[in-house]
C-alpha atoms as a PDB file:
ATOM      1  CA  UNK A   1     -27.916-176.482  -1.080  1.00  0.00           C
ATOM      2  CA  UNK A   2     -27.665-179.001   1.625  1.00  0.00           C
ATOM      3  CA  UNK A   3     -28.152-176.107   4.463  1.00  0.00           C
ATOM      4  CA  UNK A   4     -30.996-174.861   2.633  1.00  0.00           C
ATOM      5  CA  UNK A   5     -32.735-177.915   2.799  1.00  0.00           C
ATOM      6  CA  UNK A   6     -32.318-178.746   6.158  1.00  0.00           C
ATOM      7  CA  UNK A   7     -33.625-175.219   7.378  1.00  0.00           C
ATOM      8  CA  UNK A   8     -36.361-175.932   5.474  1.00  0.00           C
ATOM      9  CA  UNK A   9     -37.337-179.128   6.556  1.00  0.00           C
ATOM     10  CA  UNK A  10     -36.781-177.712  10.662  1.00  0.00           C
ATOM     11  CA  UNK A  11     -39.269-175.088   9.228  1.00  0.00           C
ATOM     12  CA  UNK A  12     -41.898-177.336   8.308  1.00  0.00           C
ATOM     13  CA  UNK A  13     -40.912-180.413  10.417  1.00  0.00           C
ATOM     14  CA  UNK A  14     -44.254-178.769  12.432  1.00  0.00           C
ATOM     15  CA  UNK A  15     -46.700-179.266   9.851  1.00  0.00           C
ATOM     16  CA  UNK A  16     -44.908-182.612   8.528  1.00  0.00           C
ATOM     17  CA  UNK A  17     -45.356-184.143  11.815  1.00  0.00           C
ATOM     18  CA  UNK A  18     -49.064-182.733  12.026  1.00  0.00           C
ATOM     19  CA  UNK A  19     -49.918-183.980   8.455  1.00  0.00           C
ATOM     20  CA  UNK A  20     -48.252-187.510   9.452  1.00  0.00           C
ATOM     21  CA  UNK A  21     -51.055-187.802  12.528  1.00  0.00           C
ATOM     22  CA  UNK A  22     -53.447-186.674  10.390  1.00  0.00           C
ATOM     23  CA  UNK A  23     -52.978-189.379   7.855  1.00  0.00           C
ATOM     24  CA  UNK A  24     -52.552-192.145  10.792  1.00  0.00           C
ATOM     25  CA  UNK A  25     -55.954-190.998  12.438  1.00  0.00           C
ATOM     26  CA  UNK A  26     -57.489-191.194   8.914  1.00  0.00           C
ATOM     27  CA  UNK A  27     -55.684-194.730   8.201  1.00  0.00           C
ATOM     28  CA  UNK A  28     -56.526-195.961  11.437  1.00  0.00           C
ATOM     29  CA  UNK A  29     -60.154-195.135  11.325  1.00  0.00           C
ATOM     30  CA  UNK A  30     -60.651-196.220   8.170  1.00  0.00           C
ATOM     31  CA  UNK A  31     -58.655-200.194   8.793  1.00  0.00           C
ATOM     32  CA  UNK A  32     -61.485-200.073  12.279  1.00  0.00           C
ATOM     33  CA  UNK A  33     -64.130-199.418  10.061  1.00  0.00           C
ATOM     34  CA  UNK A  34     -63.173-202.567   7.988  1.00  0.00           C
ATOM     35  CA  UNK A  35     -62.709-204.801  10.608  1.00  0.00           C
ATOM     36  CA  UNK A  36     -66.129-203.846  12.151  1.00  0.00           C
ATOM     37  CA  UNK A  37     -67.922-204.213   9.008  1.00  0.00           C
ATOM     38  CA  UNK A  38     -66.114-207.159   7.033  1.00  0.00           C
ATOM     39  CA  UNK A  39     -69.252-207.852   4.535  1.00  0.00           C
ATOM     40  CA  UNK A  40     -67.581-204.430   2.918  1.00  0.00           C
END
């Protein structure tokens, strides 16, 4: 069970890592946003 999971999180450590920058860009962007336009 162990092995199994640990193959499969190699597998997708790719798109985990990808998804991870995604959601910092999208974090990132939005905390600028705020702290550009505080009246919001």
């Amino acid at each position: 069970m162990q092995n199994r999971f640990l193959s499969c999180l190699q597998a997708n450590y790719h798109n985990f890592l990808i998804l991870l920058l995604f959601i910092a860009g999208l974090v990132s962007s939005s905390y600028q946003e705020a702290l550009v336009t505080p009246g919001i």
